[in-house]
Protein backbone atom coordinates (compact mmCIF):
# COMPACT_ATOMS: atom_id res chain seq x y z
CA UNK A 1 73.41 -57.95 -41.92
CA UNK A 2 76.19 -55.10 -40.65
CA UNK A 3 79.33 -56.83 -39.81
CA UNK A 4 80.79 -56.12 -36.15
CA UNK A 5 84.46 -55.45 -35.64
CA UNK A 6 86.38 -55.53 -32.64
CA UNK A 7 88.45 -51.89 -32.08
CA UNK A 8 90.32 -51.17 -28.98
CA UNK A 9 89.88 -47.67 -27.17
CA UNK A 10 91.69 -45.93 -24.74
CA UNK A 11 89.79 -43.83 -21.42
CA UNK A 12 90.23 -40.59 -21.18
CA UNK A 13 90.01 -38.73 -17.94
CA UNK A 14 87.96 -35.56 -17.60
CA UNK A 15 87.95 -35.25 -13.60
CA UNK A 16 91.67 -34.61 -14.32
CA UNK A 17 90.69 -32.04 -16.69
CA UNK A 18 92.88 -33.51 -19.23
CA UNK A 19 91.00 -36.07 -21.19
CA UNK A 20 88.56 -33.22 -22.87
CA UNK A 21 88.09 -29.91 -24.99
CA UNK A 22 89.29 -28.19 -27.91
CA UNK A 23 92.93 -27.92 -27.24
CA UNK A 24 93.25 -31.85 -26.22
CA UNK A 25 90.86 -33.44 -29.10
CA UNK A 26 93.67 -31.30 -31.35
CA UNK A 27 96.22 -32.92 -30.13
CA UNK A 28 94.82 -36.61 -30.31
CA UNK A 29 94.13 -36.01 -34.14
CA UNK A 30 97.83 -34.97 -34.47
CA UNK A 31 98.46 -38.29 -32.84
CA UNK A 32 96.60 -40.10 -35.31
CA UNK A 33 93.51 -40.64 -32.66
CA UNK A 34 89.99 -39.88 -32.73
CA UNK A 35 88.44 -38.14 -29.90
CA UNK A 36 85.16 -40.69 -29.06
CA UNK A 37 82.18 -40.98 -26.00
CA UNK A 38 80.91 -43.61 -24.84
CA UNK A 39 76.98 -43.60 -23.30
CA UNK A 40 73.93 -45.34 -22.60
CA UNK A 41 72.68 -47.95 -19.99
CA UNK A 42 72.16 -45.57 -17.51
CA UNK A 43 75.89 -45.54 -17.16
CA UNK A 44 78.15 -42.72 -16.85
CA UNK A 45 79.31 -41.45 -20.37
CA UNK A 46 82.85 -42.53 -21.09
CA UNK A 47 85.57 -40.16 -23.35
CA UNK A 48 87.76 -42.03 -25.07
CA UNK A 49 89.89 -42.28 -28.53
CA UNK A 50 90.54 -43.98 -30.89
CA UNK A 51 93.10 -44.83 -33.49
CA UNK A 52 92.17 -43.31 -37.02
CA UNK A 53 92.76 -46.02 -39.21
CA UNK A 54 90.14 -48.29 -36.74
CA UNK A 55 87.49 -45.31 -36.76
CA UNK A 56 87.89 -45.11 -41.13
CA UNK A 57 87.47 -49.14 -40.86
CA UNK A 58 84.04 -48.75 -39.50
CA UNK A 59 83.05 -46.27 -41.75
CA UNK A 60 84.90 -48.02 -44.96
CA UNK A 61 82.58 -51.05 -44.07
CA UNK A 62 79.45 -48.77 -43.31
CA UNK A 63 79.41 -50.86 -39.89
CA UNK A 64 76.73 -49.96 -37.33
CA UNK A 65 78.30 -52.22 -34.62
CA UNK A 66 81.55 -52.08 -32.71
CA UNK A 67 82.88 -54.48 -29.86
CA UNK A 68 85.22 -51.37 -27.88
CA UNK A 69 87.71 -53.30 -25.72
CA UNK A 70 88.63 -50.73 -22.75
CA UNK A 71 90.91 -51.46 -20.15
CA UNK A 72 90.15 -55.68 -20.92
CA UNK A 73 86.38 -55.11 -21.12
CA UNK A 74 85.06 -55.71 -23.89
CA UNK A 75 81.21 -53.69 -24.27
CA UNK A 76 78.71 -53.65 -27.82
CA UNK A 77 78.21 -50.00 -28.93
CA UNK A 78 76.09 -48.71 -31.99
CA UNK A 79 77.92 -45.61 -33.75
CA UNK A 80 75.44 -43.02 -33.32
CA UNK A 81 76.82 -39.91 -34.44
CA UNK A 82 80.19 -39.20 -36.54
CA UNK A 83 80.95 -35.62 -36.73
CA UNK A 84 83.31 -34.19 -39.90
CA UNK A 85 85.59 -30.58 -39.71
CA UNK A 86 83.87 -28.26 -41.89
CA UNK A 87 85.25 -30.05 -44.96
CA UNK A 88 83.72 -32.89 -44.90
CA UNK A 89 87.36 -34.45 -44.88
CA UNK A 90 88.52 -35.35 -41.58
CA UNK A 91 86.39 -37.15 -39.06
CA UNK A 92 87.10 -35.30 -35.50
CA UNK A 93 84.53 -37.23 -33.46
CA UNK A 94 82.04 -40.36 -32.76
CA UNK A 95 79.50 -40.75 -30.73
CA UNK A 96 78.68 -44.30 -29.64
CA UNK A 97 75.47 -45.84 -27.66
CA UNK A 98 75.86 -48.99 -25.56
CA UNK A 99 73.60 -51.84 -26.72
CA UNK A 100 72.99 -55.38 -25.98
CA UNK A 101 72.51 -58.06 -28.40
CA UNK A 102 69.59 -58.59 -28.55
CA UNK A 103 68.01 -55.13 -27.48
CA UNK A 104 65.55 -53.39 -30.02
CA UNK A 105 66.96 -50.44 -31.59
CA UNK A 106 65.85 -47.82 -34.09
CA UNK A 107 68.78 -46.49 -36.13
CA UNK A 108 69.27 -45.70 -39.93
CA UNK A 109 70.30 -47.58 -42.17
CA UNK A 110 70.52 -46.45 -46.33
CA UNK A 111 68.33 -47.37 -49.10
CA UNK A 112 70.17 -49.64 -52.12
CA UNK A 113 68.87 -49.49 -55.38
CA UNK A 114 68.01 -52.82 -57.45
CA UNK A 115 66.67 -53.38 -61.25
CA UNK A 116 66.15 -50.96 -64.30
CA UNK A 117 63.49 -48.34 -64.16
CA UNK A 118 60.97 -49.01 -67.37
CA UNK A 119 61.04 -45.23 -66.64
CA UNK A 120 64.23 -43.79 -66.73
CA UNK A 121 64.30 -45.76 -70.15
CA UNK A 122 61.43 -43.58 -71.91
CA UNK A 123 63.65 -40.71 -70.92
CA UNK A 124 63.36 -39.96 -67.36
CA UNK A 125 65.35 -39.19 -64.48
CA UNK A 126 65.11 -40.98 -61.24
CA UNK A 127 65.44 -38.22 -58.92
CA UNK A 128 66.68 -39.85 -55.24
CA UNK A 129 64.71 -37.84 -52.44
CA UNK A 130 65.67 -40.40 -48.97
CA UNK A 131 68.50 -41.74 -49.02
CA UNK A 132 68.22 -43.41 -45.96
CA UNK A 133 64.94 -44.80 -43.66
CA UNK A 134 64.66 -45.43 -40.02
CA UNK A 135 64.24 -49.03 -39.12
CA UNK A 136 63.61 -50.63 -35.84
CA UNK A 137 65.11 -54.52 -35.01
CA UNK A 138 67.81 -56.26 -33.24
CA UNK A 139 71.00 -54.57 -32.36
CA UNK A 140 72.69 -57.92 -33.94
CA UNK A 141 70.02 -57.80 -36.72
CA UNK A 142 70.75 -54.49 -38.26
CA UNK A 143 70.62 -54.53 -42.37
CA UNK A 144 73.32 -53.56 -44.77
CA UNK A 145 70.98 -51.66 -46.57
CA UNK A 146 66.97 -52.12 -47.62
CA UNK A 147 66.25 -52.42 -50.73
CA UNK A 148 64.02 -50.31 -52.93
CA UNK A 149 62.96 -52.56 -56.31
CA UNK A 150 63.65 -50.29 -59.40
CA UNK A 151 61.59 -52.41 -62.11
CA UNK A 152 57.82 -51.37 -62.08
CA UNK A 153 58.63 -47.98 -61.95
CA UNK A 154 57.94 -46.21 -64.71
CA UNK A 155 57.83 -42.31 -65.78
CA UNK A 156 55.98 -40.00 -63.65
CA UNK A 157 55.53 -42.87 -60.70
CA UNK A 158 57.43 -43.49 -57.28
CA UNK A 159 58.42 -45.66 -54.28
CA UNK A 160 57.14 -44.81 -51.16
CA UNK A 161 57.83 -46.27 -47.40
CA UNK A 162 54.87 -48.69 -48.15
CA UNK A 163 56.57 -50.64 -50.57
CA UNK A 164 59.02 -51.29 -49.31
CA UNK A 165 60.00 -55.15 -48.44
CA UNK A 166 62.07 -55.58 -44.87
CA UNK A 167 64.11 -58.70 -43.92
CA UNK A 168 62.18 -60.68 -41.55
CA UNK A 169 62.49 -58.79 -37.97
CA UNK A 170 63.17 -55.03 -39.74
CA UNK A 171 60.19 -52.73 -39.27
CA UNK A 172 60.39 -49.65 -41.28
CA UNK A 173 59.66 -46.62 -39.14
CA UNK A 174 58.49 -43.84 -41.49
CA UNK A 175 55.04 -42.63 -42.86
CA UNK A 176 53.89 -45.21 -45.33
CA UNK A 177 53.04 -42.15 -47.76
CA UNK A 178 57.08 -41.11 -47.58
CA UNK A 179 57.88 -40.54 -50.88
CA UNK A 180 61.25 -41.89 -51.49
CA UNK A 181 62.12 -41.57 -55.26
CA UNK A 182 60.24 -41.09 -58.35
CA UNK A 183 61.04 -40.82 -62.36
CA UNK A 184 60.37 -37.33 -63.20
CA UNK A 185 60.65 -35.85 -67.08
CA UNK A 186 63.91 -33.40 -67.92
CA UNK A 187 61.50 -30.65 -68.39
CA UNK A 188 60.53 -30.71 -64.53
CA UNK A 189 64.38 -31.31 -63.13
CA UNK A 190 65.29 -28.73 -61.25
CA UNK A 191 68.00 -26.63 -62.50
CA UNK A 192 70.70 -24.91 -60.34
CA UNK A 193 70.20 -20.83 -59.92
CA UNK A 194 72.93 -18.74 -61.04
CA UNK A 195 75.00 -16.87 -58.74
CA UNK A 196 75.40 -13.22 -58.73
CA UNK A 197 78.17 -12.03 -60.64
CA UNK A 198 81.11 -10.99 -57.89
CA UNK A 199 79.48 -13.24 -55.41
CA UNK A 200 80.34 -17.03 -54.05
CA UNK A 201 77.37 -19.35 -54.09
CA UNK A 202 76.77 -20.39 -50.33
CA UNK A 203 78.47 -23.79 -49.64
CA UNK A 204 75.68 -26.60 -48.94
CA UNK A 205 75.75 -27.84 -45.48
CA UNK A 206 76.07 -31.49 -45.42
CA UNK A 207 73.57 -33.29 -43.44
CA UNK A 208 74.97 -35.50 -40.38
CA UNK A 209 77.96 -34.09 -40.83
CA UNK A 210 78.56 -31.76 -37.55
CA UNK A 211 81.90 -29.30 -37.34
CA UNK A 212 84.33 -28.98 -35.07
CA UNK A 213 83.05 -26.55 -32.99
CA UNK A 214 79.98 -28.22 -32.74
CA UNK A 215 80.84 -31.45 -32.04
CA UNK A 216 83.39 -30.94 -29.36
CA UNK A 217 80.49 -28.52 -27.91
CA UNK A 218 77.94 -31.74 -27.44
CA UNK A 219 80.94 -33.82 -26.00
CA UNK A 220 81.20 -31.01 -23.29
CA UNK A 221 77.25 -31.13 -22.46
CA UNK A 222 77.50 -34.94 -22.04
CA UNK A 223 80.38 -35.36 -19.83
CA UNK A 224 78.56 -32.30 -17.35
């Protein structure tokens, strides 16, 4: 089970026109803070930030939950969203959801390998094609990780959803028939096209991983 940690936040104040945008989420990452909202529970969505060392804690543990004391209140929240500048280097913004303990939620969570493949022994390649499945449980009941059982699968055969195994109180919410890995022979690996000579290969966006731009664009629409 995800481990919860407690982080302190501080309010920021939009009606003063000072707490949001481009120009002030700048200047909280050159104070070592993380731009952040707060929503959910029919509530009114909160801007805050955070300190950067708490915000990489979360991450470092791959934590799902967060206890944010504000102002001596103390509220659960489920990161939702944590948005990257268009290195993939420094985090600029989080989203988080308010949840109660004991509130069904469906969120991600990654899949985590386990045994030997008979397959990738004959000569194979396990080619990885979901990294991660949605589950639905308990906001206090979230996994680490599910895991996918490595050590009937041999060459030319897969894993789908349907095998799968849960903890008790996880359901898996994907199509049974989702193919999530399989052992495939060299000769069918797919091999990386050669540029163009003079030209720079396209950079590959990475998924869940929202710019700058974009990120303090979505803040704007929620605060509205």
């Amino acid at each position: 089970m995800a481990e919860t940690i407690t982080i302190t936040a501080q309010k920021r104040d939009p009606q003063k026109n000072k707490g949001t945008g481009t120009r002030v989420a700048r200047r909280l990452r050159a104070q070592g803070r993380i731009p952040a909202i707060v929503y959910g529970h029919k509530q009114a969505p909160q801007p805050i930030s955070l300190s950067r060392d708490d915000v990489w804690q979360i991450l470092k543990k791959q934590t799902h939950l967060a206890q944010l004391q504000i102002d001596g209140t103390s509220e659960m929240v489920l990161v939702r969203d944590v948005q990257w500048d268009h290195l993939g280097k420094e985090i600029i913004h989080l989203d988080f959801a308010r949840v109660s303990a004991e509130e069904m939620i469906e969120t991600k969570v990654p899949l985590v390998l386990h045994g030997h493949a008979p397959g990738v022994a004959e000569g194979g390649i396990l080619e990885m094609l979901v990294h991660e499945v949605h589950v639905l449980c308990r906001a206090t009941a979230i996994p680490d990780g599910i895991r996918v059982e490595l050590g009937g699968v041999g060459l030319h055969q897969g894993v789908h959803a349907r095998d799968l195994t849960p903890p008790e109180g996880v359901t898996i919410k994907e199509d049974p028939e989702l193919l999530l890995l399989h052992i495939i022979t060299k000769a069918h690996a797919v091999e990386p096209s050669p540029t163009t000579e003079g030209t720079t290969a396209a950079e590959p966006e990475v998924i869940g991983r929202k710019t700058e731009e974009k990120g303090e664009e979505k803040e704007g629409k929620k605060e509205k």
